[in-house]
PDB file of N, CA and C in Angstrom:
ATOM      1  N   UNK A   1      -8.145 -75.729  -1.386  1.00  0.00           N
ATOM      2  CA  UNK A   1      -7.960 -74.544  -2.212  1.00  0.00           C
ATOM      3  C   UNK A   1      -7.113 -73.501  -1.482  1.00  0.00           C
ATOM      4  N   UNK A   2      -7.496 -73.430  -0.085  1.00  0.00           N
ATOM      5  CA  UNK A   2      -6.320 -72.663   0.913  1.00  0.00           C
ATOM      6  C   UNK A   2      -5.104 -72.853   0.854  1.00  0.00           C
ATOM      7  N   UNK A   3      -4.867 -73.778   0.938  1.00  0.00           N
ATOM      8  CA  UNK A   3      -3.369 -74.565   1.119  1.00  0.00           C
ATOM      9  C   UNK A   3      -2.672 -74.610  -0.205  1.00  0.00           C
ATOM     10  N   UNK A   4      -3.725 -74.475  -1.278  1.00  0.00           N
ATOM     11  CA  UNK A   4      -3.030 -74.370  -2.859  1.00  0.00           C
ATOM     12  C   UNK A   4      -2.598 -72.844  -3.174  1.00  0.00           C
ATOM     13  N   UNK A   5      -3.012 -72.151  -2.612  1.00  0.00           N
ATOM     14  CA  UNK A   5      -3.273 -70.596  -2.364  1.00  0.00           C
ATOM     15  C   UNK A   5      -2.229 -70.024  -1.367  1.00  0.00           C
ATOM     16  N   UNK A   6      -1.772 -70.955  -0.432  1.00  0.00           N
ATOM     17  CA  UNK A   6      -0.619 -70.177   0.247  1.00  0.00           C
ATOM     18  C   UNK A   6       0.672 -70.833  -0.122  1.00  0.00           C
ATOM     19  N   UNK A   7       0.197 -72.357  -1.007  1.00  0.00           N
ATOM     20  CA  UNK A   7       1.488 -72.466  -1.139  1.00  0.00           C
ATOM     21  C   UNK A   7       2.591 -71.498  -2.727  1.00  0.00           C
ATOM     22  N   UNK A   8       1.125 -71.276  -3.502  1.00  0.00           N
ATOM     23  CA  UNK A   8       1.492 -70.843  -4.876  1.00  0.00           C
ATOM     24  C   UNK A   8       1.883 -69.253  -4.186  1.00  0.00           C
ATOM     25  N   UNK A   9       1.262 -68.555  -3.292  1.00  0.00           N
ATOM     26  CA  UNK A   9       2.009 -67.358  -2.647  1.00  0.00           C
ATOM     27  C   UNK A   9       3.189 -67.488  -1.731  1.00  0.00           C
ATOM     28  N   UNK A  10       3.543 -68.916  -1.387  1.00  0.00           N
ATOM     29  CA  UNK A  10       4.934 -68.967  -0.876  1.00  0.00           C
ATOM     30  C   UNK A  10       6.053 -69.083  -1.767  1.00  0.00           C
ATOM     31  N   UNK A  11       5.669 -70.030  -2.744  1.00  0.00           N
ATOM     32  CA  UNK A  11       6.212 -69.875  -4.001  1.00  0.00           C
ATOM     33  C   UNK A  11       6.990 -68.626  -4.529  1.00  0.00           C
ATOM     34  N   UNK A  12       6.118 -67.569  -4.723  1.00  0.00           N
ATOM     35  CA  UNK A  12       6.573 -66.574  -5.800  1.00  0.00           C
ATOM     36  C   UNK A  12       7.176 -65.385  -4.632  1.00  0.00           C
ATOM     37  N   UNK A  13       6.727 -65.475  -3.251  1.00  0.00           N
ATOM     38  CA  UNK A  13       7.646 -64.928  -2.909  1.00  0.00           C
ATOM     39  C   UNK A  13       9.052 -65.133  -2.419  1.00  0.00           C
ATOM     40  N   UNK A  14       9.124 -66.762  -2.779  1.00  0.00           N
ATOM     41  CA  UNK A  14      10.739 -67.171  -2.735  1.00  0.00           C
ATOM     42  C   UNK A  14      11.428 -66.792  -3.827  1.00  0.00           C
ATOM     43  N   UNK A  15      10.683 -66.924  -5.247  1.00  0.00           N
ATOM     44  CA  UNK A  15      11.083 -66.258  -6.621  1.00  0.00           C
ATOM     45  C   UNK A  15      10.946 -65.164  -7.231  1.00  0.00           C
ATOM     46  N   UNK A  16      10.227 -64.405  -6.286  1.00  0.00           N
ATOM     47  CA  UNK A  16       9.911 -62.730  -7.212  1.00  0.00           C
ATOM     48  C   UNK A  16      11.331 -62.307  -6.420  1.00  0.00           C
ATOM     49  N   UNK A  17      12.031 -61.420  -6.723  1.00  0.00           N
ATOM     50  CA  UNK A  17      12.902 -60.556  -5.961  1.00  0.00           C
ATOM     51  C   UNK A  17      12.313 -59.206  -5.708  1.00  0.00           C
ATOM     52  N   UNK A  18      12.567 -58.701  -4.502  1.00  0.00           N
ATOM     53  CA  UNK A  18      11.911 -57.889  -4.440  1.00  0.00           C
ATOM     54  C   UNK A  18      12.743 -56.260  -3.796  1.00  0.00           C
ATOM     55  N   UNK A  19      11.795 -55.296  -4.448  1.00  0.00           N
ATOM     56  CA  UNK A  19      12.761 -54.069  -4.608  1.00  0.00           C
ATOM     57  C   UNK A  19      13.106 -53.870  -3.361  1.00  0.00           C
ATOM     58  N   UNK A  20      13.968 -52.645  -2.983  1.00  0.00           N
ATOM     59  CA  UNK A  20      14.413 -52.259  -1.634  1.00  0.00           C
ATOM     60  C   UNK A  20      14.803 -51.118  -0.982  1.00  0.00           C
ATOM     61  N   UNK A  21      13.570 -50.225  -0.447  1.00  0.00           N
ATOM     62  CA  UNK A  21      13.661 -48.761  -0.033  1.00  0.00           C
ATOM     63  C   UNK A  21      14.283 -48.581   1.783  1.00  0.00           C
ATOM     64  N   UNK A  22      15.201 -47.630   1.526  1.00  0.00           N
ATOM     65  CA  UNK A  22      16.072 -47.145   2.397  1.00  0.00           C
ATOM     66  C   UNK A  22      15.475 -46.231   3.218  1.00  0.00           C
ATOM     67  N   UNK A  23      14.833 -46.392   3.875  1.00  0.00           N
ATOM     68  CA  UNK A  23      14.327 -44.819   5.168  1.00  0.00           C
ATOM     69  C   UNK A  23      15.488 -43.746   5.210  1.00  0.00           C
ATOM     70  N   UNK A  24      15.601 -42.447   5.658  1.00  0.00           N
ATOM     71  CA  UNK A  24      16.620 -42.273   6.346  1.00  0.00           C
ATOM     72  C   UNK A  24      16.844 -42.778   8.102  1.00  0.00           C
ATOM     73  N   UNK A  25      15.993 -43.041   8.365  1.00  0.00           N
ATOM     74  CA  UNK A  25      15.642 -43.477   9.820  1.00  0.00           C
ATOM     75  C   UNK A  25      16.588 -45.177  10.195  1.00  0.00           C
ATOM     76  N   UNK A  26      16.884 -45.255   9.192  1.00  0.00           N
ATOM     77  CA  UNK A  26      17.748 -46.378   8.629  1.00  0.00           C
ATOM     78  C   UNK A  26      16.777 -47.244   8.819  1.00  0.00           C
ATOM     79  N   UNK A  27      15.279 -47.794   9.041  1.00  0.00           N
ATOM     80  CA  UNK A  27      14.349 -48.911   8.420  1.00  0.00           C
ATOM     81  C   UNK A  27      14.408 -49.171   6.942  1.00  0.00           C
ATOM     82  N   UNK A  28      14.982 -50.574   6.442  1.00  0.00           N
ATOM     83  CA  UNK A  28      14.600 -51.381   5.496  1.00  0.00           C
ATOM     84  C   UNK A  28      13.190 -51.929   4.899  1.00  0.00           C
ATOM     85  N   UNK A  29      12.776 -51.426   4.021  1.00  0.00           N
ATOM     86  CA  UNK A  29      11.469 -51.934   3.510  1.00  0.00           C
ATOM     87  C   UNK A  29      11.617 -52.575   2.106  1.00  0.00           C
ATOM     88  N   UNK A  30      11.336 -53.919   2.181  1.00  0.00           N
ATOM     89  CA  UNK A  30      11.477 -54.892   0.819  1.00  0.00           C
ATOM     90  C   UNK A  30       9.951 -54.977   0.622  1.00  0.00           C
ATOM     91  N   UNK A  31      10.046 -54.776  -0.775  1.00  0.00           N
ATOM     92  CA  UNK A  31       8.201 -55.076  -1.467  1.00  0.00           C
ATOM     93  C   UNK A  31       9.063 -55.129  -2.815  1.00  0.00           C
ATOM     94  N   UNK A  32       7.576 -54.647  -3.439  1.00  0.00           N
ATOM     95  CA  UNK A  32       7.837 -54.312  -4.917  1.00  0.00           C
ATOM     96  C   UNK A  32       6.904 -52.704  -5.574  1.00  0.00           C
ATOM     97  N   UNK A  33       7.685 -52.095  -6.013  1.00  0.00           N
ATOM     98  CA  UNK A  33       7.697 -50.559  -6.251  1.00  0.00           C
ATOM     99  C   UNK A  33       6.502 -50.389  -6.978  1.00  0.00           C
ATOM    100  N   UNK A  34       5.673 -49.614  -6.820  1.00  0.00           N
ATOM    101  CA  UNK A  34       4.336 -49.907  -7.860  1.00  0.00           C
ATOM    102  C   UNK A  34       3.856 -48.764  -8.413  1.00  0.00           C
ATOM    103  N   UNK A  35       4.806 -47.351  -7.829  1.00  0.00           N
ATOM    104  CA  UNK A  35       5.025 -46.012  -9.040  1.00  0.00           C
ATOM    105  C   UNK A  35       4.898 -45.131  -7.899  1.00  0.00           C
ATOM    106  N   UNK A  36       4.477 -43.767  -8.154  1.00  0.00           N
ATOM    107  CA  UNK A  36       4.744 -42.947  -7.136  1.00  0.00           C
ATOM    108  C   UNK A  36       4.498 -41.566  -8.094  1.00  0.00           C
ATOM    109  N   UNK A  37       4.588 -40.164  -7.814  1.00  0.00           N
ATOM    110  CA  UNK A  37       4.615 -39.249  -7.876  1.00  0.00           C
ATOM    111  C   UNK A  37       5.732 -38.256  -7.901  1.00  0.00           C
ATOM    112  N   UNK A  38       6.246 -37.152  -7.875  1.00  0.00           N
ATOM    113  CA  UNK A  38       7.176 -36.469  -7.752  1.00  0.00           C
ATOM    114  C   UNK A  38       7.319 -36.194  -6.049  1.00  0.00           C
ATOM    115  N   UNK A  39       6.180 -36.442  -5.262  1.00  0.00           N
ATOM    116  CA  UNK A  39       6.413 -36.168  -4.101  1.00  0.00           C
ATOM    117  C   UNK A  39       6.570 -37.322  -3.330  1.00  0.00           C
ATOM    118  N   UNK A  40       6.025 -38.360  -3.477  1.00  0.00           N
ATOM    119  CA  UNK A  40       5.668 -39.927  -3.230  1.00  0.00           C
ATOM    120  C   UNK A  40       6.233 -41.110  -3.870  1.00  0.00           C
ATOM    121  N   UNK A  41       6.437 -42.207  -2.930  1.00  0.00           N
ATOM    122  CA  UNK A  41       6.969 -43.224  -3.530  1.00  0.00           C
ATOM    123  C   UNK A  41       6.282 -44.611  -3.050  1.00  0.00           C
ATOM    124  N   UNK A  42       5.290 -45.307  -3.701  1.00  0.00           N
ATOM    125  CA  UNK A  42       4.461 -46.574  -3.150  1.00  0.00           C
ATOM    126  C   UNK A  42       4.927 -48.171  -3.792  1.00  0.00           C
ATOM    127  N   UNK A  43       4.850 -48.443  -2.114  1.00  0.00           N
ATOM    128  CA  UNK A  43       5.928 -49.403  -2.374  1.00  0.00           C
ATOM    129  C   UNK A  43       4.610 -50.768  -1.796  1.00  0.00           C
ATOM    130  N   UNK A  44       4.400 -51.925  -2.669  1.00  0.00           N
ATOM    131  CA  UNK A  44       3.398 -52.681  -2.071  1.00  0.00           C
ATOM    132  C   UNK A  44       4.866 -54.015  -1.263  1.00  0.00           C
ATOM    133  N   UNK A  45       3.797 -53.874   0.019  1.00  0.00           N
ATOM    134  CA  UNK A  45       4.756 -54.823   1.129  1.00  0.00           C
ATOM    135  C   UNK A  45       3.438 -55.803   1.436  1.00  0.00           C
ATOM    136  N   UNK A  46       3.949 -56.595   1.264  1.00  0.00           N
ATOM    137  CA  UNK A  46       2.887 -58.343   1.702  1.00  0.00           C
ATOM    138  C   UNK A  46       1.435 -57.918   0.435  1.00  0.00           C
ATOM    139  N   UNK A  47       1.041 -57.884   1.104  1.00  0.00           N
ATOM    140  CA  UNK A  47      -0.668 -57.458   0.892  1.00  0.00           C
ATOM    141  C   UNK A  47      -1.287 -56.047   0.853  1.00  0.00           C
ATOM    142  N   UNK A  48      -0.397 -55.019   1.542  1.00  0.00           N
ATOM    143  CA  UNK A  48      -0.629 -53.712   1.249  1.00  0.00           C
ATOM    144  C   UNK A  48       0.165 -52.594   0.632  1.00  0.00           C
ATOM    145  N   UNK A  49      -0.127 -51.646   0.026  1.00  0.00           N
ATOM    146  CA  UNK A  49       0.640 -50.596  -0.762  1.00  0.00           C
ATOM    147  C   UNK A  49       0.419 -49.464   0.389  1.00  0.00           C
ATOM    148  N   UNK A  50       1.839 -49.094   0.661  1.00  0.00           N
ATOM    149  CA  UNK A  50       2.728 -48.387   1.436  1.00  0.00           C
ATOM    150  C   UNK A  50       2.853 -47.327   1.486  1.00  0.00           C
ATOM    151  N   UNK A  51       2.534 -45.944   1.434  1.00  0.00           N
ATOM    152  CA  UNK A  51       3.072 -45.207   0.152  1.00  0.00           C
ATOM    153  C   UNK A  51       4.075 -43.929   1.517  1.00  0.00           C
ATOM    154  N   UNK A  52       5.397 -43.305   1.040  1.00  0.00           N
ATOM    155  CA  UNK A  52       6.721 -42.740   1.688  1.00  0.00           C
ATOM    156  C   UNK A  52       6.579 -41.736   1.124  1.00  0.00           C
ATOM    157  N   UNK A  53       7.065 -40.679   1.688  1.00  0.00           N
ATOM    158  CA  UNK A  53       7.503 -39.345   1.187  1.00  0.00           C
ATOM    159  C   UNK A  53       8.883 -39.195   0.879  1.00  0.00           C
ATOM    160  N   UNK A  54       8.894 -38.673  -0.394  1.00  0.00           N
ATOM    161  CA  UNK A  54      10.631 -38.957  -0.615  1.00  0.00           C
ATOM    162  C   UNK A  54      11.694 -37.747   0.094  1.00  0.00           C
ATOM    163  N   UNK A  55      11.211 -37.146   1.133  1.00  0.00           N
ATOM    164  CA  UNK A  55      12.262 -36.667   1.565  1.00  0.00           C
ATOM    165  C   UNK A  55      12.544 -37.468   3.140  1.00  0.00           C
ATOM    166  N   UNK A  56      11.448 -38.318   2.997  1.00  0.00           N
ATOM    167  CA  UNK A  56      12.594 -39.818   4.188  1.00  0.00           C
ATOM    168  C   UNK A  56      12.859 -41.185   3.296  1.00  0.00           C
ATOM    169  N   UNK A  57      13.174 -40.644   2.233  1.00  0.00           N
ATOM    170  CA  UNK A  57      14.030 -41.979   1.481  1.00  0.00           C
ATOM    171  C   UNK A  57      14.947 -41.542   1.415  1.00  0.00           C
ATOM    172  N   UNK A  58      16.057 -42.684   1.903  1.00  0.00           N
ATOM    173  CA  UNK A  58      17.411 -42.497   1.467  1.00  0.00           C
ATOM    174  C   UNK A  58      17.859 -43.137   0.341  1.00  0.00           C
ATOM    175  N   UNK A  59      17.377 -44.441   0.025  1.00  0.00           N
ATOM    176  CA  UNK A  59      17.970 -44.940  -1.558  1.00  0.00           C
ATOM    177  C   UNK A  59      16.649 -45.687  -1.703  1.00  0.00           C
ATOM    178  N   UNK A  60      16.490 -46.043  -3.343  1.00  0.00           N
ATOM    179  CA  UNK A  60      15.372 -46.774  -3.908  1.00  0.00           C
ATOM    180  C   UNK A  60      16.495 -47.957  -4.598  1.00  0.00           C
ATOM    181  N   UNK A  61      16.506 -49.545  -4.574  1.00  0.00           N
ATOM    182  CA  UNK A  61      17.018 -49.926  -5.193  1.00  0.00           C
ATOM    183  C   UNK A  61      15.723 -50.981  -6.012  1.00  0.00           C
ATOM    184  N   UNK A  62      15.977 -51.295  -7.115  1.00  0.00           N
ATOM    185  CA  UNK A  62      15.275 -52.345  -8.313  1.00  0.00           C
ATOM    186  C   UNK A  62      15.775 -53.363  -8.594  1.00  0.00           C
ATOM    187  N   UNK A  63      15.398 -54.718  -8.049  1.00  0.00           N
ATOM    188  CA  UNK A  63      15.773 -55.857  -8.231  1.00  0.00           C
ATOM    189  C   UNK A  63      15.502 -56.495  -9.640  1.00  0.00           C
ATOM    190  N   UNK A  64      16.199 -56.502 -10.666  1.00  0.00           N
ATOM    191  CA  UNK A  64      16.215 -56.523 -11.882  1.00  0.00           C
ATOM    192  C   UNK A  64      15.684 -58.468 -11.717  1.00  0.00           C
ATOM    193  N   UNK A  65      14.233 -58.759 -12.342  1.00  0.00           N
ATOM    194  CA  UNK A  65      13.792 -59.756 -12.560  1.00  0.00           C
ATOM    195  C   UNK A  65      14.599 -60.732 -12.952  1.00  0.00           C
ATOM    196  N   UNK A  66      14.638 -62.202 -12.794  1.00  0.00           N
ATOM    197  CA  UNK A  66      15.209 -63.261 -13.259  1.00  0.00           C
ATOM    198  C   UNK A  66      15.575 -63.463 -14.508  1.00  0.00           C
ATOM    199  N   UNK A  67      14.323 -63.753 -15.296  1.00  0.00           N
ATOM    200  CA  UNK A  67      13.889 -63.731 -16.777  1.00  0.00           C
ATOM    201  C   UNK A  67      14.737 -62.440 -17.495  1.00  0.00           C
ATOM    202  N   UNK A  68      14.777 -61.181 -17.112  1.00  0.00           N
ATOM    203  CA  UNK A  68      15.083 -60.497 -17.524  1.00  0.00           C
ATOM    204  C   UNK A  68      16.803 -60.367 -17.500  1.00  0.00           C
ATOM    205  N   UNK A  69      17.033 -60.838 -16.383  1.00  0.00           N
ATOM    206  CA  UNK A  69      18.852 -60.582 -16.149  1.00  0.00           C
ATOM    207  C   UNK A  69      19.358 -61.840 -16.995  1.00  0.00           C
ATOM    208  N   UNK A  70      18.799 -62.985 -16.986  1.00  0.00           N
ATOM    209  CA  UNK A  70      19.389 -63.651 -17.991  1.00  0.00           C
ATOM    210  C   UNK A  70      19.243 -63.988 -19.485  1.00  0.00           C
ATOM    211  N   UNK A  71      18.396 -63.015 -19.900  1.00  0.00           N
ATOM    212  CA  UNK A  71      17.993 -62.726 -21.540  1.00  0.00           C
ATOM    213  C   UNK A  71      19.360 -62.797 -22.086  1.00  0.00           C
ATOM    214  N   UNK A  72      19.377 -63.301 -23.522  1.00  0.00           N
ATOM    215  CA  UNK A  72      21.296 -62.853 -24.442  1.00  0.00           C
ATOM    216  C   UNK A  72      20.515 -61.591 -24.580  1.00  0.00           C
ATOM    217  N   UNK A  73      21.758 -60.632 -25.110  1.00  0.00           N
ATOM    218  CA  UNK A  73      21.278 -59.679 -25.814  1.00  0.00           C
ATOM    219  C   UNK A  73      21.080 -59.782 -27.175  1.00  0.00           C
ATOM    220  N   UNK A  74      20.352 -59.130 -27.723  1.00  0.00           N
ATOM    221  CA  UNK A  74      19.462 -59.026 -28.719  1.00  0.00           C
ATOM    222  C   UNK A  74      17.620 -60.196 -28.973  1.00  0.00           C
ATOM    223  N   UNK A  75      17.381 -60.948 -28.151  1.00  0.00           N
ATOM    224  CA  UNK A  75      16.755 -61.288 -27.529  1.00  0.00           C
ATOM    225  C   UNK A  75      15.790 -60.523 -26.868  1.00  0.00           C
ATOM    226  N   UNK A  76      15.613 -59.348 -27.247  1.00  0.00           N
ATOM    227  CA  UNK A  76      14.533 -57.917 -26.236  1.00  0.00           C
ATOM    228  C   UNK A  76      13.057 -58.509 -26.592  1.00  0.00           C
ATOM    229  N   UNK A  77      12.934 -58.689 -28.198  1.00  0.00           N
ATOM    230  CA  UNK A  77      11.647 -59.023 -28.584  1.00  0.00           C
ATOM    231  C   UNK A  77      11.657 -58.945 -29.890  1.00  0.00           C
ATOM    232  N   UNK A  78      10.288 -58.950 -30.596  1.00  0.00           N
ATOM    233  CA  UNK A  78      10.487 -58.346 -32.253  1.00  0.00           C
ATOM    234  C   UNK A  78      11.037 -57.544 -33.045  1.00  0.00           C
ATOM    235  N   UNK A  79      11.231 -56.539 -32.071  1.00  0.00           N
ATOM    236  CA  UNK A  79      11.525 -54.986 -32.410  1.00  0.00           C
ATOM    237  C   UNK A  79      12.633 -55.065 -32.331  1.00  0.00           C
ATOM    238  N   UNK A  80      13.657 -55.921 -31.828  1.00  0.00           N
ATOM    239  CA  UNK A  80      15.118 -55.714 -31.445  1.00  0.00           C
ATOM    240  C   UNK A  80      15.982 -55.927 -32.339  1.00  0.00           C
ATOM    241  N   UNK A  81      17.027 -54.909 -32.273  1.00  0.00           N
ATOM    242  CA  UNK A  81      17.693 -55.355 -33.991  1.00  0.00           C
ATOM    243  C   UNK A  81      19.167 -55.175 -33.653  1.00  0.00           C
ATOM    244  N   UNK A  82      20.086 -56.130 -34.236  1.00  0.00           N
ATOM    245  CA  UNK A  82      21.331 -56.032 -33.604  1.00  0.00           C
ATOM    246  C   UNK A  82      22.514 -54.627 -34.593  1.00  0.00           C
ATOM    247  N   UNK A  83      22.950 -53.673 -33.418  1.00  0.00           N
ATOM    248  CA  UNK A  83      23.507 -52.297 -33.884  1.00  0.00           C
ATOM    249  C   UNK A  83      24.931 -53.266 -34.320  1.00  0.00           C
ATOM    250  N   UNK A  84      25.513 -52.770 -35.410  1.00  0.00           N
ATOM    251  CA  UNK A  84      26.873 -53.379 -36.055  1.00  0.00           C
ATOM    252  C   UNK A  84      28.226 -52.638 -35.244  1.00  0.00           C
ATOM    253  N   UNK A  85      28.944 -53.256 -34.426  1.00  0.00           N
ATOM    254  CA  UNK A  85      29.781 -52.906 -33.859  1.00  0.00           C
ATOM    255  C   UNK A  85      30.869 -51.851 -34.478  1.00  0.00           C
ATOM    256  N   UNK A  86      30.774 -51.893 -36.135  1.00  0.00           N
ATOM    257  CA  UNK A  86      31.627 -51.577 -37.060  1.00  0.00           C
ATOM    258  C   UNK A  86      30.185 -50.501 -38.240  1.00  0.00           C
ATOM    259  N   UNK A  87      30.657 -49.118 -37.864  1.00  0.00           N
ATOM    260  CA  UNK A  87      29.246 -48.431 -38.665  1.00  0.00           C
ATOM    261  C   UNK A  87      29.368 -48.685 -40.038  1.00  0.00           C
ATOM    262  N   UNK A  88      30.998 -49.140 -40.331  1.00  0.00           N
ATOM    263  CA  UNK A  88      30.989 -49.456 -41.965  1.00  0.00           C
ATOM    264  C   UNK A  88      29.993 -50.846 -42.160  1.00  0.00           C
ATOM    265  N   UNK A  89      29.234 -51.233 -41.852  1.00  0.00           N
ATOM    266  CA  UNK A  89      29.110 -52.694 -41.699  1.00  0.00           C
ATOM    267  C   UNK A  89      27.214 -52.805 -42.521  1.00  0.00           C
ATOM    268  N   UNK A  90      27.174 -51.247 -43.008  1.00  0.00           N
ATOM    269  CA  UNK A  90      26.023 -50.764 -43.175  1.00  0.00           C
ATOM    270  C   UNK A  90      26.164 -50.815 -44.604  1.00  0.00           C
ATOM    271  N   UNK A  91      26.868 -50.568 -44.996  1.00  0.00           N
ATOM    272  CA  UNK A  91      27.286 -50.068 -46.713  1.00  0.00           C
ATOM    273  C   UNK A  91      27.365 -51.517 -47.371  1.00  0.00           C
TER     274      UNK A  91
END
């Protein structure tokens, strides 16, 4: 059950992409972003949530999910409705 357990967590961290906060101190920290505050920014790394003060962040970047970067568009979900390139296209 161990070994099924580290391998399904080796797994997804070869396939999750994961976000990427900038120190100014120039340290790199890769996790995944899990919300934050106006003063704060918590970032979960391995097994623990992190949490930075944003006046030592230098950039926040968001690794836009797999599933998600290769959706077509109009493809969002139920709700999604395709806008007519041409507004006459309404009449």
């Amino acid at each position: 059950m161990i070994l099924r357990t580290a391998i399904l967590a080796l797994a997804c961290a070869a396939a999750c992409p994961a976000d990427t906060l900038t120190l100014r101190n120039g340290q790199v920290v890769q996790g995944t972003y899990m919300g934050g505050t106006a003063r704060t920014v918590k970032m979960q790394v391995e097994d623990t949530v992190k949490t930075y003060d944003v006046t030592d962040i230098a950039t926040l970047q968001f690794t836009v999910p797999a599933s998600t970067a290769s959706a077509k568009p109009g493809t969002a979900g139920a709700g999604a409705r395709k806008v007519p390139a041409d507004p006459r296209e309404h009449l």
